[in-house]
Protein backbone atom coordinates (compact mmCIF):
# COMPACT_ATOMS: atom_id res chain seq x y z
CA UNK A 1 10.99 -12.17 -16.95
CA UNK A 2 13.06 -14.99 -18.31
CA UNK A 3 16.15 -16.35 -15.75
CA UNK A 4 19.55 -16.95 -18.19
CA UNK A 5 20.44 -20.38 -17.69
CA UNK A 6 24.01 -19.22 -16.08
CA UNK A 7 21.99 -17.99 -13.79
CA UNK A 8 22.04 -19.23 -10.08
CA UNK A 9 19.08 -20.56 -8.76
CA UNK A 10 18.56 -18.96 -5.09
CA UNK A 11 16.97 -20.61 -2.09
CA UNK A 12 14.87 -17.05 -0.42
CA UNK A 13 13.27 -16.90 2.78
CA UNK A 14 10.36 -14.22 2.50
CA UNK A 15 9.37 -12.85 5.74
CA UNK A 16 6.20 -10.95 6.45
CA UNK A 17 3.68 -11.67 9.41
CA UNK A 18 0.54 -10.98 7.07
CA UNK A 19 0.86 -13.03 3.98
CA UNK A 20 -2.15 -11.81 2.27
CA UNK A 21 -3.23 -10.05 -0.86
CA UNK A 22 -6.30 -8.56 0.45
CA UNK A 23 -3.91 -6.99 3.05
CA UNK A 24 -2.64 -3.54 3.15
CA UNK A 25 0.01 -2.00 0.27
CA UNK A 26 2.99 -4.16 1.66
CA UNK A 27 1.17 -7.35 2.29
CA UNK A 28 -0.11 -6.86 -1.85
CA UNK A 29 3.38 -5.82 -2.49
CA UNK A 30 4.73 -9.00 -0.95
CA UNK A 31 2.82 -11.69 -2.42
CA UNK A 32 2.90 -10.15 -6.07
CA UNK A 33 6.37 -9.78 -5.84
CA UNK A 34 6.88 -13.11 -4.15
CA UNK A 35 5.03 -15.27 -6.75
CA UNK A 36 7.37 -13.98 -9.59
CA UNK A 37 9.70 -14.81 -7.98
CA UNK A 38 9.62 -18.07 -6.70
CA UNK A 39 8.94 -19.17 -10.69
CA UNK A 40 13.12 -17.92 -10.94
CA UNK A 41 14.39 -19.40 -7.52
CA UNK A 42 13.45 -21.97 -4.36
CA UNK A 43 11.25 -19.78 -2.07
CA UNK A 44 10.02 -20.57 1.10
CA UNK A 45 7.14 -17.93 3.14
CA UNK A 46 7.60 -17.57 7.01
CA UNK A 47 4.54 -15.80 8.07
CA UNK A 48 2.12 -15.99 11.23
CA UNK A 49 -1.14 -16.02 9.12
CA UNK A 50 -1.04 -17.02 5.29
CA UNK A 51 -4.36 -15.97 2.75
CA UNK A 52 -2.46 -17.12 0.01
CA UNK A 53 -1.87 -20.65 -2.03
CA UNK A 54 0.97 -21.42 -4.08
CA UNK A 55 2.76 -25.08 -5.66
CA UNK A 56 5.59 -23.25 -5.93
CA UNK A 57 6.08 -21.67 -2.67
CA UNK A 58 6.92 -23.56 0.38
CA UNK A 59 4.51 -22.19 3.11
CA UNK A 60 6.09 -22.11 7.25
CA UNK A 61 4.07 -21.36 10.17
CA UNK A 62 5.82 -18.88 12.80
CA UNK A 63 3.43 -19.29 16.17
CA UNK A 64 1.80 -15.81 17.07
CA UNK A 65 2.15 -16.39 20.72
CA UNK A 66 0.90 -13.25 21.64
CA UNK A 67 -1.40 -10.34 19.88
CA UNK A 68 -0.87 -7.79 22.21
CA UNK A 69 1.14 -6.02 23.32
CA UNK A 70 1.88 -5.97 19.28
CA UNK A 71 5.92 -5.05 19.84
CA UNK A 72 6.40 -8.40 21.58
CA UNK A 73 5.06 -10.31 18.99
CA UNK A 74 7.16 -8.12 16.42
CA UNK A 75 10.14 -9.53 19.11
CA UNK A 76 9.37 -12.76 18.86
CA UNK A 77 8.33 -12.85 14.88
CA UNK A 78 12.50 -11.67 14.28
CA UNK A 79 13.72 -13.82 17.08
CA UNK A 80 11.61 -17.29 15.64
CA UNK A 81 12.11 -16.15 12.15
CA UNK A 82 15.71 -15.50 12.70
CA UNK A 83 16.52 -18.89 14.60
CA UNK A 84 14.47 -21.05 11.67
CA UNK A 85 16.43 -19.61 8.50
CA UNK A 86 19.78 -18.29 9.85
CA UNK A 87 22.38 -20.20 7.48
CA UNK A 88 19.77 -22.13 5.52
CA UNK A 89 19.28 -19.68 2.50
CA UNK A 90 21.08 -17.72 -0.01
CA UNK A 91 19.06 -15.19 0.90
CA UNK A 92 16.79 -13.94 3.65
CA UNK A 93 14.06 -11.13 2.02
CA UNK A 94 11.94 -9.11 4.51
CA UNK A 95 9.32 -6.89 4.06
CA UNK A 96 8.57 -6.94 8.16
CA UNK A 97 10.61 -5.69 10.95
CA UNK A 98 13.24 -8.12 11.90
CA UNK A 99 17.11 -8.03 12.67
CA UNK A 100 18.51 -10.39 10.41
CA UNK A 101 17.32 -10.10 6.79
CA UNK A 102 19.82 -9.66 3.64
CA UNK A 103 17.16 -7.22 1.91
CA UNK A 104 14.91 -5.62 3.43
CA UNK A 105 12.02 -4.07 0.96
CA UNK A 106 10.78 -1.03 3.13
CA UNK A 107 6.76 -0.09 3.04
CA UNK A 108 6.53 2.58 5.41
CA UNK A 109 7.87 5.33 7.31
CA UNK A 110 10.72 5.25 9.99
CA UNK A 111 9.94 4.77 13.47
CA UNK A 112 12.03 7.14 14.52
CA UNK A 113 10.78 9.91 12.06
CA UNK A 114 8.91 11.79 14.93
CA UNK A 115 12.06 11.74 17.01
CA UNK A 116 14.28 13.12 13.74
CA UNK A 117 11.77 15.89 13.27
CA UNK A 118 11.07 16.95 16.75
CA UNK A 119 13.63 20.25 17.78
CA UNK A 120 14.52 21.94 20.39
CA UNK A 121 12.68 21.08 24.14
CA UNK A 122 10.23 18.71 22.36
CA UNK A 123 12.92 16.78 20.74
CA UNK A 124 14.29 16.40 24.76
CA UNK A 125 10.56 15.48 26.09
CA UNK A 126 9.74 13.25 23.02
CA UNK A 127 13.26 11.40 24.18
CA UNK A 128 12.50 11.27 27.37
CA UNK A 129 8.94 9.98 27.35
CA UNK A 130 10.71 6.76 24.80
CA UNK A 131 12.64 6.17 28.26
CA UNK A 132 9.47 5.38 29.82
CA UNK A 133 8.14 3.24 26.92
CA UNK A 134 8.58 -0.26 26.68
CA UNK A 135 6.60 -0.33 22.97
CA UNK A 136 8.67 2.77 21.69
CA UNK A 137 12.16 1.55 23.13
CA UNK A 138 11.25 -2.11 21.75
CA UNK A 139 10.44 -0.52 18.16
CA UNK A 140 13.25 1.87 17.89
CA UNK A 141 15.79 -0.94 18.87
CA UNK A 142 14.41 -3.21 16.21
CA UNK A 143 14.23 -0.76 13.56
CA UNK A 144 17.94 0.82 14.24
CA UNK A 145 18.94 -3.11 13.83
CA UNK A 146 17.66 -3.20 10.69
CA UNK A 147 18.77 -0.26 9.55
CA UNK A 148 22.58 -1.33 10.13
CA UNK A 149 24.83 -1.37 7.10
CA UNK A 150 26.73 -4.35 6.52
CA UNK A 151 28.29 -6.26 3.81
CA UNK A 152 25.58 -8.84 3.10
CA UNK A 153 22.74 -6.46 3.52
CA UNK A 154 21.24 -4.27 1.07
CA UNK A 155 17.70 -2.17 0.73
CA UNK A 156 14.70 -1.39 -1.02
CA UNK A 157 12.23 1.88 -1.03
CA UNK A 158 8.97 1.18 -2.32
CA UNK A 159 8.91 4.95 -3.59
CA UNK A 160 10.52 8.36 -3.75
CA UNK A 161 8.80 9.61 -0.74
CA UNK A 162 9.74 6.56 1.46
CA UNK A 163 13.40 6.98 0.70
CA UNK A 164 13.38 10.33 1.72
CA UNK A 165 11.65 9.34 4.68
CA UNK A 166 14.11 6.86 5.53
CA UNK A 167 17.03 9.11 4.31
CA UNK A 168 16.35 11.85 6.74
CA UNK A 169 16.32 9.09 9.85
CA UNK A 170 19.31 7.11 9.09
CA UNK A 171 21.55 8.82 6.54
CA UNK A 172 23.94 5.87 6.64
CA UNK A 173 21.89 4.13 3.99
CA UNK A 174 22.43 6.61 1.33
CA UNK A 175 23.79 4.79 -1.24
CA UNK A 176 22.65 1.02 -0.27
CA UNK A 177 18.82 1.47 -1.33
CA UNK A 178 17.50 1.31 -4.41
CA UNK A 179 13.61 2.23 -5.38
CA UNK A 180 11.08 -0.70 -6.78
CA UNK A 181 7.92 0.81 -7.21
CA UNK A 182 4.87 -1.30 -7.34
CA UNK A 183 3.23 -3.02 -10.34
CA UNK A 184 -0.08 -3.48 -12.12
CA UNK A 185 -1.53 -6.66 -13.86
CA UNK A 186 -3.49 -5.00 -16.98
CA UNK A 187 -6.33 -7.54 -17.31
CA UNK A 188 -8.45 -7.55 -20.80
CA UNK A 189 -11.82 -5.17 -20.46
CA UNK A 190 -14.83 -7.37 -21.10
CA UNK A 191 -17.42 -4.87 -21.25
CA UNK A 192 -20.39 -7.04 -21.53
CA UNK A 193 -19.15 -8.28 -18.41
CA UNK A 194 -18.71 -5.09 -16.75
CA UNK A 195 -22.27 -4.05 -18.02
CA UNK A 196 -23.63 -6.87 -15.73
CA UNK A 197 -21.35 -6.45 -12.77
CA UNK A 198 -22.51 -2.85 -12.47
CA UNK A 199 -26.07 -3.59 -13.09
CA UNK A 200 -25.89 -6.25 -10.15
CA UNK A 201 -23.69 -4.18 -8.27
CA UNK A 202 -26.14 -1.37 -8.19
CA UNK A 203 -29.43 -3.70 -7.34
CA UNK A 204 -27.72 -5.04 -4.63
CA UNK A 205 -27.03 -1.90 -2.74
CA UNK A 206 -29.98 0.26 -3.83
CA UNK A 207 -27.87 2.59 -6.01
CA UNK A 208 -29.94 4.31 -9.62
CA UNK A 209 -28.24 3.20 -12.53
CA UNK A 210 -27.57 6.96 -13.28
CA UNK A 211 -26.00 7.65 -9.66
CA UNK A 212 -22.47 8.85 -9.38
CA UNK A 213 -20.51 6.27 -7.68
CA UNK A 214 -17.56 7.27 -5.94
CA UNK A 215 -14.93 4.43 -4.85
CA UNK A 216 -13.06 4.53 -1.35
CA UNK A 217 -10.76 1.82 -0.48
CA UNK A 218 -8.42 1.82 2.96
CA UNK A 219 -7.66 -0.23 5.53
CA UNK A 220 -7.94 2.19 8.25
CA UNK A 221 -10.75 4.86 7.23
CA UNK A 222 -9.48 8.24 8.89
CA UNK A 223 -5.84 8.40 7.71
CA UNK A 224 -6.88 7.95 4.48
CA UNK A 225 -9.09 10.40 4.39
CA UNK A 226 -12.77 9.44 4.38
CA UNK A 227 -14.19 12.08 6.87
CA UNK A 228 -13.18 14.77 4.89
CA UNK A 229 -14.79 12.99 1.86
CA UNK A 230 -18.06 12.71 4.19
CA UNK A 231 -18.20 16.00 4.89
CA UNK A 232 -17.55 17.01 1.15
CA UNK A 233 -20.10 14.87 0.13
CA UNK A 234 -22.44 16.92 2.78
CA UNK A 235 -21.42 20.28 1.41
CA UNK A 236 -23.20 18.97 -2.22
CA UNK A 237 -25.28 17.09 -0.61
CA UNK A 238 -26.29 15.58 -3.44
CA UNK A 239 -29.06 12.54 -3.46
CA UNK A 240 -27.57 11.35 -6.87
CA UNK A 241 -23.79 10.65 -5.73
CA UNK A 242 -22.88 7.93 -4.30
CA UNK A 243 -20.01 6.78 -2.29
CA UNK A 244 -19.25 2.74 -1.36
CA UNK A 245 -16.17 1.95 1.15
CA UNK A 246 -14.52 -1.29 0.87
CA UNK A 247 -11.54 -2.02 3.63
CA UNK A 248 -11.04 -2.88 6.85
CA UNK A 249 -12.37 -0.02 9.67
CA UNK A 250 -14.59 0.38 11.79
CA UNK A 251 -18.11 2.52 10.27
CA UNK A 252 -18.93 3.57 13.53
CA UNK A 253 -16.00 6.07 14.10
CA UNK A 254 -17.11 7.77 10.77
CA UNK A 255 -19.59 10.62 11.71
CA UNK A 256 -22.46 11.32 8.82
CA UNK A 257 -24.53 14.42 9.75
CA UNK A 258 -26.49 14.48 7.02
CA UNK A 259 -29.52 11.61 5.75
CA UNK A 260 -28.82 11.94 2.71
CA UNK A 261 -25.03 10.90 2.44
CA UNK A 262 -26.02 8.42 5.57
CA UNK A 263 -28.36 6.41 2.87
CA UNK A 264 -25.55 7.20 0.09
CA UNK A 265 -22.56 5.76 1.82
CA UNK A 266 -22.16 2.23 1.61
CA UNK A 267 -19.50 0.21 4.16
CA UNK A 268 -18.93 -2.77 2.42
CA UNK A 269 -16.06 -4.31 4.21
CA UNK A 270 -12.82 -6.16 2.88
CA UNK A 271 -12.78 -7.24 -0.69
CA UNK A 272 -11.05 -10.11 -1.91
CA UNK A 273 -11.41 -9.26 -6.13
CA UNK A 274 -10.91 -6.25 -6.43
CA UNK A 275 -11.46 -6.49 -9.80
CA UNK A 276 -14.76 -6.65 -9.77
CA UNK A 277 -15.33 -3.45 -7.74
CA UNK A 278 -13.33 -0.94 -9.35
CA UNK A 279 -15.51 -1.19 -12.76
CA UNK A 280 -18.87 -0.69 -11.17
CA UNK A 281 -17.82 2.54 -9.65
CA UNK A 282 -16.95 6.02 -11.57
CA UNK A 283 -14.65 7.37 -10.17
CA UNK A 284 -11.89 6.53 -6.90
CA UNK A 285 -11.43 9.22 -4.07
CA UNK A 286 -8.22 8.99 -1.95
CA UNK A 287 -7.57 11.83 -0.06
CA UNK A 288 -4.95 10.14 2.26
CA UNK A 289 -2.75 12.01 4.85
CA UNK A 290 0.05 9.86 4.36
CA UNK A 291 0.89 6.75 1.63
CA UNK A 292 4.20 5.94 0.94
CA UNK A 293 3.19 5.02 -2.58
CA UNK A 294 -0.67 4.47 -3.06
CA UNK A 295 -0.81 1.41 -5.25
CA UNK A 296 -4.74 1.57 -5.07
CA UNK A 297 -4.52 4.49 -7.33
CA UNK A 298 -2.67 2.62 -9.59
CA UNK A 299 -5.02 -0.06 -9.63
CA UNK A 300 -8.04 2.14 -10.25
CA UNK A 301 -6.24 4.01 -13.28
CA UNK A 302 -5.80 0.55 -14.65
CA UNK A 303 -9.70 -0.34 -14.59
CA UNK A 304 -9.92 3.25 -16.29
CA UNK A 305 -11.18 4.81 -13.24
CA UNK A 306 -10.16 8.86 -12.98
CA UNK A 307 -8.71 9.46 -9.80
CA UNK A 308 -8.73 11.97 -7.40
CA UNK A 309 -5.61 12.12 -5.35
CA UNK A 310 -3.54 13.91 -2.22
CA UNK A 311 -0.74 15.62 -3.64
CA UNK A 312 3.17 14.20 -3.80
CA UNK A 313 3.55 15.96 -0.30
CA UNK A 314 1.50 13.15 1.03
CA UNK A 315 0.96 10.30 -1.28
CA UNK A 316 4.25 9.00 -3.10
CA UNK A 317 2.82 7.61 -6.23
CA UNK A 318 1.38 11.40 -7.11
CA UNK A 319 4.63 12.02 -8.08
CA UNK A 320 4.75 10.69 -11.21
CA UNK A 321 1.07 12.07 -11.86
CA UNK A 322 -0.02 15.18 -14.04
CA UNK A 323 -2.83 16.96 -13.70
CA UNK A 324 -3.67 15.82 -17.14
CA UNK A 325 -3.58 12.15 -15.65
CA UNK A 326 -5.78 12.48 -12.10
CA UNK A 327 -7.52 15.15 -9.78
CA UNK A 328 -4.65 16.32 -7.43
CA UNK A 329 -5.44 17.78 -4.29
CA UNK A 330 -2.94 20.50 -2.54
CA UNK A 331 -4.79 19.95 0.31
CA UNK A 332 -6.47 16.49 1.08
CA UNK A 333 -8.15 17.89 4.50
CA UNK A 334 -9.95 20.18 2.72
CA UNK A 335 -13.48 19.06 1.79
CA UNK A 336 -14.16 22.50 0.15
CA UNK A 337 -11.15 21.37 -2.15
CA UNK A 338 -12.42 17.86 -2.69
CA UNK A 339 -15.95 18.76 -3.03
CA UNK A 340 -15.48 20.86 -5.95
CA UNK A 341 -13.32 18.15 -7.70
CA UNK A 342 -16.17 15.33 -7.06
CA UNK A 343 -18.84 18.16 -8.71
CA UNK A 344 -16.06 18.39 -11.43
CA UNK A 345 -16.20 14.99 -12.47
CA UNK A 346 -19.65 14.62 -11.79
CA UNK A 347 -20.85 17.69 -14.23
CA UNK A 348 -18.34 17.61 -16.83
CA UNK A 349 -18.03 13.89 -18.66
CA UNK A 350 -15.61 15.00 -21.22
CA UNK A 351 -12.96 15.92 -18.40
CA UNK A 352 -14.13 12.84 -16.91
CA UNK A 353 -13.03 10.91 -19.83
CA UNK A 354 -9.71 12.75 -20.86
CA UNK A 355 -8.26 11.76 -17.02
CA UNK A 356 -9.74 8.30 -17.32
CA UNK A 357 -8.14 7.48 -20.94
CA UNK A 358 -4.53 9.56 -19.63
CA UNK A 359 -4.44 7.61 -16.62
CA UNK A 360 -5.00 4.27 -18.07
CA UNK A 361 -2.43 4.59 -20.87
CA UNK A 362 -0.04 5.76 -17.30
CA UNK A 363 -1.03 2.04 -15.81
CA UNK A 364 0.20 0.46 -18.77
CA UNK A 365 4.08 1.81 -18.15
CA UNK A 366 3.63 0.23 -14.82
CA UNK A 367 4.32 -3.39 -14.05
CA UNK A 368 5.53 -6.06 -11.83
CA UNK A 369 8.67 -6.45 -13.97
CA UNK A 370 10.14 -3.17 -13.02
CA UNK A 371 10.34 -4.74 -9.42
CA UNK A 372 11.24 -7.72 -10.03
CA UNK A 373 14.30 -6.59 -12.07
CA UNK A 374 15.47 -4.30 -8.85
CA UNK A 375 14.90 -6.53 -6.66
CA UNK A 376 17.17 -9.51 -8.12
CA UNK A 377 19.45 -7.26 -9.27
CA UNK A 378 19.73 -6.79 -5.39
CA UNK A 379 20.07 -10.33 -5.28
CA UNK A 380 22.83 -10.85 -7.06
CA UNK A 381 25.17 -7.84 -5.27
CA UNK A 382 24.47 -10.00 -1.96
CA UNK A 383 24.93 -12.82 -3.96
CA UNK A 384 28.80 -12.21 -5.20
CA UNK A 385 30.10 -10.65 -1.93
């Protein structure tokens, strides 16, 4: 995206406590979104622990003075960001929870969504127990502070399913948000390369050449799904499918009855490329209970992997998916459901194909630009008033 040259050039303060692409869907969000921009405007990073490298950002250490309990250092990350860049920039871009941002580009669900959608007695109870809570009191304070409306502040859903989220909690906003979905980088397919990386993929970890491979990726194992893929995976119990896990979790909360998906099942922690894993697998499994977009599924139809996928009710980015274009799953708890899907893919190569070709050719629509666009468009209203 080229900046006109009448165009103002911006000093942005970017606030996040995690700035790290390896992180979770808002960390990733941040520091693709960041890099474009900082080759438009001045940008400057305040974060408590930084991953990431950049000549053209300028990098600030907030102190993490505490790690628990985690809502005090969420107070002090607003208080110390707030006190180093209040009147120093043109514009102060969060994608944490802090009181004093211009934009705020929102990642996950409200806070207070559990109090909107509680009724009658448990709606009193849930109320009352917050009196008792320091954490909950401390959360829902700092979250109705950034929800305020006021002239210099504007904000940003990450998806269709967020903003109704954040709709239903604070209908005030209706009307300043606007929607920047995630991006994709298409890289070039080398398949000689890919040939290797799959061969030395599979030697490492044991896995036949003419295995199955199934692809989980989550930082935190049960909410996305992966007992319920477990205990699919038991139902076929199958010695030729496969399954690797790469996040953050802990492999010792995840119960596997059976030996044969214990010796398929492969934990292999947090991976920094990710573009090397997603072409030595076949096919990516993400049977979350709750993503406000899901922009590993978009990264997996990029590397032509099929996907199979909750449906819109719980994963945002299924609702711009076919069932020409991925697996969808009415019911992601369901490892009846998702065991029949895996055989599916497994036993039928042609239907394997047709999603993987339909949901590459989706990817492509996809990019970075789309965000960026929204987002200085969002810019410039702060900008002018």
């Amino acid at each position: 995206m080229k900046i006109n040259m009448g165009d103002k050039k911006l000093r942005i303060a970017v606030l996040i406590r995690n700035y790290n692409a390896s992180g979770g869907g808002a960390e990733r969000y941040c520091v693709e979104l960041t890099n474009r921009l900082s080759k438009l405007h001045e940008v400057h990073v305040f974060s408590q622990h930084n991953s990431e490298s950049s000549k053209s950002i300028t990098f600030h250490q907030i102190p993490q003075w505490f790690k628990k309990p985690r809502y005090v250092n969420q107070l002090l990350f607003s208080y110390l960001t707030k006190r180093d860049t209040q009147g120093k920039f043109d514009i102060v871009h969060s994608h944490d929870m802090v009181t004093h941002a211009n934009i705020y580009t929102l990642h996950v669900p409200c806070v207070r969504t559990k109090w909107t959608q509680s009724k009658g007695i448990r709606k009193v109870l849930r109320w009352a127990n917050t009196l008792l809570s320091p954490r909950k009191m401390a959360y829902l304070w700092l979250e109705n502070k950034e929800m305020q409306v006021l002239p210099n502040r504007h904000f940003i859903s990450v998806s269709e399913y967020l903003s109704r989220n954040i709709l239903e909690s604070y209908p005030r906003l209706d009307g300043h948000m606007t929607i920047a979905h995630p991006g994709i980088d298409i890289q070039p397919r080398d398949e000689k390369k890919i040939t290797k990386l799959r061969q030395q993929f599979r030697e490492d970890y044991n896995i036949p050449k003419s295995a199955f491979v199934l692809l989980f990726v989550a930082h935190g194992f049960k909410r996305k799904g992966l007992p319920a893929i477990i205990k699919a995976l038991e139902i076929l119990n199958n010695k030729d499918i496969h399954v690797v896990v790469a996040g953050s979790g802990n492999p010792k909360e995840i119960q596997i009855n059976s030996p044969v998906v214990q010796d398929n099942t492969h934990f292999i922690g947090v991976v920094k490329n990710m573009s090397k894993l997603y072409p030595v697998t076949d096919t990516l499994i993400h049977p979350t209970l709750g993503d406000t977009y899901g922009m590993v599924v978009l990264e997996a139809m990029s590397h032509k992997l099929p996907v199979i996928v909750s449906s819109a009710k719980y994963c945002g980015f299924s609702e711009h998916l076919s069932s020409e274009e991925a697996i969808i799953l009415d019911n992601p708890r369901s490892s009846k459901e998702i065991s029949k899907n895996i055989e599916l893919l497994n036993n039928q190569p042609e239907l394997h194909n047709k999603i993987s070709e339909n949901g590459s050719k989706k990817s492509k629509k996809i990019s970075w630009n789309s965000a960026l666009k929204v987002t200085i468009q969002a810019y410039k209203q702060i900008d002018s008033r």
